[in-house]
C-alpha atoms as a PDB file:
ATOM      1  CA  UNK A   1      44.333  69.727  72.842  1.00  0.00           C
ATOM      2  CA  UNK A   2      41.538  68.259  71.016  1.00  0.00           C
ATOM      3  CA  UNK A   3      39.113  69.910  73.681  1.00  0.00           C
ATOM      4  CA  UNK A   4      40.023  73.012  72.252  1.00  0.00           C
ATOM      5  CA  UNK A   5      39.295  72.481  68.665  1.00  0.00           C
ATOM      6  CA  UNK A   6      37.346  74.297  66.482  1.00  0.00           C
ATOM      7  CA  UNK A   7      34.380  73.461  64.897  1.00  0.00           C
ATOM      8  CA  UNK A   8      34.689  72.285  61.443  1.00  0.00           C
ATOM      9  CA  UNK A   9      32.840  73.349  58.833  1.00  0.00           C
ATOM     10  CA  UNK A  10      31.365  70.300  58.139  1.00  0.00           C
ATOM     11  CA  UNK A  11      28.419  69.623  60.406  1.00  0.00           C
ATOM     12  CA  UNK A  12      28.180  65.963  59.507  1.00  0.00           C
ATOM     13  CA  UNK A  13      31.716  64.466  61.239  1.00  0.00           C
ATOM     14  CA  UNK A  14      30.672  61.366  62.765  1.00  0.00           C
ATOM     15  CA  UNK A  15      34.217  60.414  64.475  1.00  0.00           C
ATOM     16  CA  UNK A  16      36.588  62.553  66.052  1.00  0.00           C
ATOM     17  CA  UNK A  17      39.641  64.104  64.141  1.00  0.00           C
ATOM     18  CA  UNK A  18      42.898  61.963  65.309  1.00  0.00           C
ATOM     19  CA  UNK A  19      44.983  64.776  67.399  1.00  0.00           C
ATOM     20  CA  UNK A  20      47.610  66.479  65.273  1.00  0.00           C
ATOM     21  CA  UNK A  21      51.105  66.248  66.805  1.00  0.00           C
ATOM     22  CA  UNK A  22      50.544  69.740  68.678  1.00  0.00           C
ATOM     23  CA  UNK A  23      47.251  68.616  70.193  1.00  0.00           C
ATOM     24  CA  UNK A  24      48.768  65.485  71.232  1.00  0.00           C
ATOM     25  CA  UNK A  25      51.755  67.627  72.896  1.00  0.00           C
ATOM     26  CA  UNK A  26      49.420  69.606  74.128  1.00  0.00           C
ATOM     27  CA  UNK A  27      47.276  67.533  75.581  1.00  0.00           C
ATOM     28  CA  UNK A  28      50.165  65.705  77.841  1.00  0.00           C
ATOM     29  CA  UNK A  29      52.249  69.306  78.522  1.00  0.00           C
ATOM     30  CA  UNK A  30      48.380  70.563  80.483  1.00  0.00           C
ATOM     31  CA  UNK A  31      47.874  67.569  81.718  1.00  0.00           C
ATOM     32  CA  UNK A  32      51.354  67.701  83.364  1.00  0.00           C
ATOM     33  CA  UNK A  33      51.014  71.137  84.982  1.00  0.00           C
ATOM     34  CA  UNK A  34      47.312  70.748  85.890  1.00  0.00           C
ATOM     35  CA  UNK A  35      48.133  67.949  88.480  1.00  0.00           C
ATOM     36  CA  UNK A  36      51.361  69.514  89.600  1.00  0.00           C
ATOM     37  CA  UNK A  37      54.199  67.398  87.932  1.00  0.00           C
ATOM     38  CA  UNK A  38      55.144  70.022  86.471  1.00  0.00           C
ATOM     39  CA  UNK A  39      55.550  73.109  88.802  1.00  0.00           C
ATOM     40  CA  UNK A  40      54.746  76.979  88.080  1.00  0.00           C
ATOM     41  CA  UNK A  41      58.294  78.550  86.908  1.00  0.00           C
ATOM     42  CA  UNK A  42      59.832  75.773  85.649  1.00  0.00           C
ATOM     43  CA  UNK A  43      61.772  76.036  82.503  1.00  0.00           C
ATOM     44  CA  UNK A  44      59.807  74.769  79.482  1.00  0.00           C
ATOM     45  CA  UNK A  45      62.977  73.878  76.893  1.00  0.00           C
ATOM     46  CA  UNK A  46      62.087  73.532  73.447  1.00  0.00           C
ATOM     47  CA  UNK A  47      64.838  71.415  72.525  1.00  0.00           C
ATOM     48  CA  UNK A  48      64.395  69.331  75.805  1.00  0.00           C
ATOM     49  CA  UNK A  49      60.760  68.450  75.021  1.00  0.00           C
ATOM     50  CA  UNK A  50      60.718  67.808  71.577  1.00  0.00           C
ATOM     51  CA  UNK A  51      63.387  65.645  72.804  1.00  0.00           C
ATOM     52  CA  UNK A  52      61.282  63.783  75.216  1.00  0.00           C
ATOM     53  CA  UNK A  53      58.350  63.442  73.205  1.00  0.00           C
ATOM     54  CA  UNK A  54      60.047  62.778  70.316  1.00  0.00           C
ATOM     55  CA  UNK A  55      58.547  65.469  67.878  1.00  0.00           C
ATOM     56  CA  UNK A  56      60.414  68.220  66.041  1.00  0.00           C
ATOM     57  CA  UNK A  57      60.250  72.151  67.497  1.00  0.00           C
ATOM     58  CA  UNK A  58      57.481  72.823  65.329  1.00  0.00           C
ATOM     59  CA  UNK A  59      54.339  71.367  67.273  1.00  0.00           C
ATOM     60  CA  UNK A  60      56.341  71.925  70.476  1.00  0.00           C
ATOM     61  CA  UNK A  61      55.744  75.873  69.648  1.00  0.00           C
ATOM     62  CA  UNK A  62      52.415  75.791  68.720  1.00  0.00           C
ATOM     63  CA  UNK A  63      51.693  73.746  71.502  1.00  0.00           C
ATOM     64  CA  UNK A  64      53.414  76.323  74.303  1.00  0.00           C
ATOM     65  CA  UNK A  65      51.428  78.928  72.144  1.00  0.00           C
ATOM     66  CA  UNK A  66      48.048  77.261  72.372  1.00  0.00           C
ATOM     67  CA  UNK A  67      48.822  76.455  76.196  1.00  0.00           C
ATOM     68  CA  UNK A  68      49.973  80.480  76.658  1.00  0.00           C
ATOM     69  CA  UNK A  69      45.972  81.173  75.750  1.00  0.00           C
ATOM     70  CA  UNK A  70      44.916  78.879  78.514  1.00  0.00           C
ATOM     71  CA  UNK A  71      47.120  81.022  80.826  1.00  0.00           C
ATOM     72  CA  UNK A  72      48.960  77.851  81.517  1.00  0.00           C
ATOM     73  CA  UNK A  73      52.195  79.090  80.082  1.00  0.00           C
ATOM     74  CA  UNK A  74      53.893  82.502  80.018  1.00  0.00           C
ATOM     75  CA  UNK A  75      56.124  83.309  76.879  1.00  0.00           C
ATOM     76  CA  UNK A  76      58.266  85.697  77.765  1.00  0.00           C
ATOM     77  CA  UNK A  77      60.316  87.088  74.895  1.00  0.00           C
ATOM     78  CA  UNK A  78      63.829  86.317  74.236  1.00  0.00           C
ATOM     79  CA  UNK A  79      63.517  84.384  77.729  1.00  0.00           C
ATOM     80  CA  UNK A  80      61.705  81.504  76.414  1.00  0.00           C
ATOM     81  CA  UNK A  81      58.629  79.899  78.204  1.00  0.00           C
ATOM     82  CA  UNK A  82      57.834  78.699  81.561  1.00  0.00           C
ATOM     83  CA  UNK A  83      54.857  77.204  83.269  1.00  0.00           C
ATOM     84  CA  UNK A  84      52.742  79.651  84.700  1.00  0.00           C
ATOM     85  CA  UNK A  85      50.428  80.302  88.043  1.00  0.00           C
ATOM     86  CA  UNK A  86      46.978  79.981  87.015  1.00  0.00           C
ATOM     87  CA  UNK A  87      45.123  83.034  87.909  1.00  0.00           C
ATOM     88  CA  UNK A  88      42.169  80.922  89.727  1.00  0.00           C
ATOM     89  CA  UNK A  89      40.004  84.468  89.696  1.00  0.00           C
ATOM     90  CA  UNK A  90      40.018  84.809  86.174  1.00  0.00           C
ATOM     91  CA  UNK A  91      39.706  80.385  85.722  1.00  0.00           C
ATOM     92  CA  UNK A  92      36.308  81.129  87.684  1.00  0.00           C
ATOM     93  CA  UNK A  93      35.020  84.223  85.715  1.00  0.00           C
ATOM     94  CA  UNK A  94      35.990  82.066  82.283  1.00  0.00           C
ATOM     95  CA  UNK A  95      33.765  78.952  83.391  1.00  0.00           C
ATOM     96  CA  UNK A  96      30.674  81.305  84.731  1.00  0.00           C
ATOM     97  CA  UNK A  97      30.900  82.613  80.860  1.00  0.00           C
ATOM     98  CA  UNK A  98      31.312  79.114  79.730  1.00  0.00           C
ATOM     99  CA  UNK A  99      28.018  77.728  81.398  1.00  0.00           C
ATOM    100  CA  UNK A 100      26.122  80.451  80.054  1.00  0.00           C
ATOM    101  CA  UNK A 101      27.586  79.947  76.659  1.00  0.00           C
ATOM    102  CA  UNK A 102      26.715  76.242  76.578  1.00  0.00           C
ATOM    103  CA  UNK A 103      23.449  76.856  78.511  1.00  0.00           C
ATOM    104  CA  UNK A 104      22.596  78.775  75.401  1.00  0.00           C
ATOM    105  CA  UNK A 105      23.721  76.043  73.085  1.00  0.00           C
ATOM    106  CA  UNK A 106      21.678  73.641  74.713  1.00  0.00           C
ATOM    107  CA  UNK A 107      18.179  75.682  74.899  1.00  0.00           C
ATOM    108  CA  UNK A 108      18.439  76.504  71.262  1.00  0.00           C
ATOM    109  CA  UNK A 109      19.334  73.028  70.485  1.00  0.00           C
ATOM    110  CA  UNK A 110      16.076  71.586  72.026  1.00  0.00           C
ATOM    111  CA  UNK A 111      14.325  73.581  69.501  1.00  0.00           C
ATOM    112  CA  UNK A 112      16.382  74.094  66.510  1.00  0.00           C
ATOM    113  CA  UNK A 113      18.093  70.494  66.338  1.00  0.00           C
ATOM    114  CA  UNK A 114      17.143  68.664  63.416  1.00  0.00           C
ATOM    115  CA  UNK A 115      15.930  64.736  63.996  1.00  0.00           C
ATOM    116  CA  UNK A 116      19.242  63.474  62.659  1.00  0.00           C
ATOM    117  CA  UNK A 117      21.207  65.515  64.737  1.00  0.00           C
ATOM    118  CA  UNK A 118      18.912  64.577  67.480  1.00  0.00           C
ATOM    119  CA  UNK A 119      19.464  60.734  66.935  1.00  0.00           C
ATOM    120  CA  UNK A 120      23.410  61.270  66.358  1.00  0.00           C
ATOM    121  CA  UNK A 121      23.631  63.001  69.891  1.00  0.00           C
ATOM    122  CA  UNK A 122      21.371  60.316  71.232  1.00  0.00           C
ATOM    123  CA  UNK A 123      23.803  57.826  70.251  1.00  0.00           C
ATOM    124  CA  UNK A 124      27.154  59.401  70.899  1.00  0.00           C
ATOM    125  CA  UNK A 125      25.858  59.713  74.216  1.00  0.00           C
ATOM    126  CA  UNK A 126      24.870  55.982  74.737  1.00  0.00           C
ATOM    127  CA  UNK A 127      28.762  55.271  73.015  1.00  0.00           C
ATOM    128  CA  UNK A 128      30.156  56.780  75.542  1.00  0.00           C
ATOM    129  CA  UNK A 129      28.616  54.976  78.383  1.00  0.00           C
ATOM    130  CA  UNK A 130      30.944  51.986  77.251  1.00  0.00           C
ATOM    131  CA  UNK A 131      33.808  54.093  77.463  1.00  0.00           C
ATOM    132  CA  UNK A 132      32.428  55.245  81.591  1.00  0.00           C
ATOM    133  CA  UNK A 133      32.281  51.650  82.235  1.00  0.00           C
ATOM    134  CA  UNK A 134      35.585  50.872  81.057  1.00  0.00           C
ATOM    135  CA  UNK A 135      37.034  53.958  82.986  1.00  0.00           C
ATOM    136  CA  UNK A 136      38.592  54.896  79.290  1.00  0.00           C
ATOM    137  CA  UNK A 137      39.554  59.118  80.345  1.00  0.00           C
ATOM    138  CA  UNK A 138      41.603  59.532  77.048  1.00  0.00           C
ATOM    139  CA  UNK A 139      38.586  58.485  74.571  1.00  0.00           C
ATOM    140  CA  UNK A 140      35.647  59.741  76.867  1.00  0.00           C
ATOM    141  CA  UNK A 141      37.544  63.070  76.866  1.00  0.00           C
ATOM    142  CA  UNK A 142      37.623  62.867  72.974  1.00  0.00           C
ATOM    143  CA  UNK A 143      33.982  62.145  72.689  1.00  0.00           C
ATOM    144  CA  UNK A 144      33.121  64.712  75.461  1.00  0.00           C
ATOM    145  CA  UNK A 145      34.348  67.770  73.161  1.00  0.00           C
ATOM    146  CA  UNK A 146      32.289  65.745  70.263  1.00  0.00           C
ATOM    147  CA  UNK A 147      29.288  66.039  72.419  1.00  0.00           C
ATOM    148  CA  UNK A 148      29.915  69.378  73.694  1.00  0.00           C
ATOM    149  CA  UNK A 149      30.365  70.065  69.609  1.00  0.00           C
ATOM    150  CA  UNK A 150      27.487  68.631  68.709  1.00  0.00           C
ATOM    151  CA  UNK A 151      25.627  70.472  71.318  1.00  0.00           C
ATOM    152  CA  UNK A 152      26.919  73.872  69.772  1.00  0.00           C
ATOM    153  CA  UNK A 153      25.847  72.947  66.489  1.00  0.00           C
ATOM    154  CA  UNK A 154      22.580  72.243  66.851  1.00  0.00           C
ATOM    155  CA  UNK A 155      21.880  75.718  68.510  1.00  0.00           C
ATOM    156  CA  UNK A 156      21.833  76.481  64.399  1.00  0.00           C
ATOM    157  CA  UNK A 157      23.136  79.670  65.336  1.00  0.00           C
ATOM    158  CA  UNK A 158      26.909  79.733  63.768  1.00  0.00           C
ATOM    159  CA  UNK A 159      28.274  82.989  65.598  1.00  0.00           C
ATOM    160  CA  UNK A 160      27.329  81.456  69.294  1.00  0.00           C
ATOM    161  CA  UNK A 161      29.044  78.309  68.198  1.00  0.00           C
ATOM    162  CA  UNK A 162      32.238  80.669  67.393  1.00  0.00           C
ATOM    163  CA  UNK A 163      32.067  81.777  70.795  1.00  0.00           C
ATOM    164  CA  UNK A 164      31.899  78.435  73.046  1.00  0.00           C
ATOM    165  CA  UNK A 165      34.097  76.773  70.411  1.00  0.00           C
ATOM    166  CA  UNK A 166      36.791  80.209  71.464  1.00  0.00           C
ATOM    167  CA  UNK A 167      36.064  79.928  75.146  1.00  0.00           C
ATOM    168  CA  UNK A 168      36.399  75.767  75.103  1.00  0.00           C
ATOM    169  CA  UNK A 169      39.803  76.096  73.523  1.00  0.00           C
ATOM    170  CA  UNK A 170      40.718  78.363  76.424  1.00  0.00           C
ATOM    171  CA  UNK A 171      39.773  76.165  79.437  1.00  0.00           C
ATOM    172  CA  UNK A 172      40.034  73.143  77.798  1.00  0.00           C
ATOM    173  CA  UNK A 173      43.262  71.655  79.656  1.00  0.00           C
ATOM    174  CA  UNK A 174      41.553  72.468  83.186  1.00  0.00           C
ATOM    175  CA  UNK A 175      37.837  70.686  81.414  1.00  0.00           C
ATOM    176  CA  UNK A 176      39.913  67.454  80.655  1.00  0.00           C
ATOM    177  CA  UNK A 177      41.530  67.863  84.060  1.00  0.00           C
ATOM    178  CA  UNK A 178      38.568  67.733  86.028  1.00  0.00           C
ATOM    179  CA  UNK A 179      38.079  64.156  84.475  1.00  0.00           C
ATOM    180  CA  UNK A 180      40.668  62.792  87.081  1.00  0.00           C
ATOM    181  CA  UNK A 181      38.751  63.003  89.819  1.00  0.00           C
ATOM    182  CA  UNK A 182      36.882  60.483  91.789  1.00  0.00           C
ATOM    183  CA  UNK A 183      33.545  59.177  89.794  1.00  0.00           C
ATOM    184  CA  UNK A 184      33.664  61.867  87.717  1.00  0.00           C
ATOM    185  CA  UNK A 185      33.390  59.924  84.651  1.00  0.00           C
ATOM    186  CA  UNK A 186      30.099  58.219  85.859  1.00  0.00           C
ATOM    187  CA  UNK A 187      28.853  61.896  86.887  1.00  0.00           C
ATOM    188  CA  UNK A 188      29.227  63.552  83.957  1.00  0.00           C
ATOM    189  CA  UNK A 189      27.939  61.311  81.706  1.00  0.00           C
ATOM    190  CA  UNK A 190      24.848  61.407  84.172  1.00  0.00           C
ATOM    191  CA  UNK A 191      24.556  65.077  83.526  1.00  0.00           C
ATOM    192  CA  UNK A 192      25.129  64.865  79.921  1.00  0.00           C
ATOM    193  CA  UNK A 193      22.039  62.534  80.432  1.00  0.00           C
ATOM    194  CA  UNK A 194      19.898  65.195  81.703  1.00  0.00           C
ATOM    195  CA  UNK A 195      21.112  67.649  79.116  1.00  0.00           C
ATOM    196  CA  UNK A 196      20.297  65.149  75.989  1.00  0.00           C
ATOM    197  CA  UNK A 197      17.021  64.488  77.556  1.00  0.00           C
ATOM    198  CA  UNK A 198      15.667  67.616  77.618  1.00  0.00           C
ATOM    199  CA  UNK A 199      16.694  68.106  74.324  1.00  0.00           C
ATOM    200  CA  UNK A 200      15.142  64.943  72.885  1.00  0.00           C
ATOM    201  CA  UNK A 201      11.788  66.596  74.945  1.00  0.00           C
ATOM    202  CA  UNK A 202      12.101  69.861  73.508  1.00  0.00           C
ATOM    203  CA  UNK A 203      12.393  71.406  76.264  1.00  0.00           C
ATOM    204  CA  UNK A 204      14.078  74.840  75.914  1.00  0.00           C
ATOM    205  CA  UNK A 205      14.595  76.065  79.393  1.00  0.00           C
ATOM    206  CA  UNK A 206      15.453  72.574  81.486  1.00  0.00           C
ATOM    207  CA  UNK A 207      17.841  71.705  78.799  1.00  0.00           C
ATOM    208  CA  UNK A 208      19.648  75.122  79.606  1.00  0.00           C
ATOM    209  CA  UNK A 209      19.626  74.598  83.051  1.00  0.00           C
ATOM    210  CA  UNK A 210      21.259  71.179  83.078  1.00  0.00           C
ATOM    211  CA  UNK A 211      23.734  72.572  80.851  1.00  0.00           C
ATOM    212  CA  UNK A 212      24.623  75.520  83.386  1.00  0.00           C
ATOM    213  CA  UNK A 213      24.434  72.857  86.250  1.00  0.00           C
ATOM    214  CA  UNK A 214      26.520  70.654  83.887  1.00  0.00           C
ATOM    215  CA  UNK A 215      29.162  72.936  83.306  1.00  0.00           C
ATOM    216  CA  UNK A 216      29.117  74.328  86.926  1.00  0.00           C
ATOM    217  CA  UNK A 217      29.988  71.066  88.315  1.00  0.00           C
ATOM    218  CA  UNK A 218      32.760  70.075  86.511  1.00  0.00           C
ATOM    219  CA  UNK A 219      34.305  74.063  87.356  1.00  0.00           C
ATOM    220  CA  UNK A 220      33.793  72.404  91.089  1.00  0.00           C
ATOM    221  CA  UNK A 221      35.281  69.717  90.504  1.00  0.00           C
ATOM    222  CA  UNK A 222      38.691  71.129  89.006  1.00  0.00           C
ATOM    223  CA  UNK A 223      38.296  73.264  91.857  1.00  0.00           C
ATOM    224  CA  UNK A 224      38.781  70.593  94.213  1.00  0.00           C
ATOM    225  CA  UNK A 225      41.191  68.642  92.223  1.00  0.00           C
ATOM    226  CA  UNK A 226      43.353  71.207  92.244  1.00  0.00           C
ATOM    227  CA  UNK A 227      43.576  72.318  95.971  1.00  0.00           C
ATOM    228  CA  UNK A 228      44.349  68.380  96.270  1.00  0.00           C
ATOM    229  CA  UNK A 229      46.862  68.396  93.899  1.00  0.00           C
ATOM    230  CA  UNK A 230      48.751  71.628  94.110  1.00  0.00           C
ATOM    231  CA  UNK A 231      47.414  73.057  97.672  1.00  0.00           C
ATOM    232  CA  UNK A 232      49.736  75.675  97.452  1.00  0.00           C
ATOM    233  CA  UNK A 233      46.931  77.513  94.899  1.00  0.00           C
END
């Protein structure tokens, strides 16, 4: 999924990367069990889906295997794979970690980012309140990671980068996920307002906090999306 990419070397990347075929697969296999279509122990046939979605069994395993990080699938050998339970304990422990990693990212940023990077997060952020209005969830997810990304990078500080990129790729399917609720396009780019604002200000310990807030919210609202969807959870 491209939420769960890692950060290129390159700090300069001004567009997204197009998905690769596993991404892609990936991408639409979470989104699938996330909302309940598909249900926890069913059969996850390699054949069958690289059938469906028309790929060969190559991205179909790395997708499974990305997806078996996210605790979303369970590989079991010789068995094959099958769509897991999510463990809803450990989902909440992972986002607490993930609002203080990105709460991190964003106080350093207000100090460390340079004025270019300040002015490209100004205006990715202003793009995507085009993509909000037109209620686009596949590109504002795409330029959510980019933000999130851009965020990590300007902390200047390359080994807590490593470690928000590694816990992003983890809940990335259930991040993207959240996006289907109600408004919560409109809301999240309103927090990502308060985050690039106190960045823009300098300030170190607001910027932080809308972060935390930031990330805290959207762990509600997968919360609640979820009980709708599957309230067997």
């Amino acid at each position: 999924m491209n939420d769960g990419q890692p950060i290129p070397p390159s700090p300069r990347r001004r567009h997204p990367a197009k998905a690769t075929r596993s991404e892609a697969l990936q991408m639409r296999l979470a989104e699938a069990i996330v909302t309940g279509r598909l249900a926890p122990g069913s059969a996850l046939d390699e054949v069958q889906i690289a059938t469906e979605y028309a790929v060969s069994r190559t991205p179909v395993r790395e997708a499974l295997r990305q997806l078996s990080s996210s605790g979303l699938v369970e590989i079991r050998p010789h068995r094959g794979a099958v769509v897991a339970k999510p463990d809803m304990g450990q989902l909440h422990d992972m986002f607490v970690v993930m609002a203080e990693l990105e709460a991190l990212c964003a106080a350093l940023s207000a100090v460390a980012m340079t004025p270019s990077e300040r002015m490209a997060l100004d205006t990715l952020h202003r793009s995507m309140a085009g993509l909000v209005h037109q209620g686009d969830l596949g590109a504002y997810s795409v330029a959510n990671v980019e933000f999130h990304v851009a965020i990590y990078r300007g902390s200047h500080n390359s080994y807590l980068a490593e470690l928000a990129s590694a816990t992003r790729r983890r809940l990335a399917p259930f991040r993207r996920a959240q996006f289907e609720g109600r408004d919560r396009l409109a809301k999240s780019h309103h927090e990502h307002d308060a985050v690039v604002q106190a960045i823009q200000r300098g300030d170190s310990e607001r910027a932080g906090s809308a972060m935390r807030n930031h990330i805290g919210l959207a762990a509600r609202a997968w919360e609640v999306l979820s009980n709708e969807a599957r309230p067997r959870f």
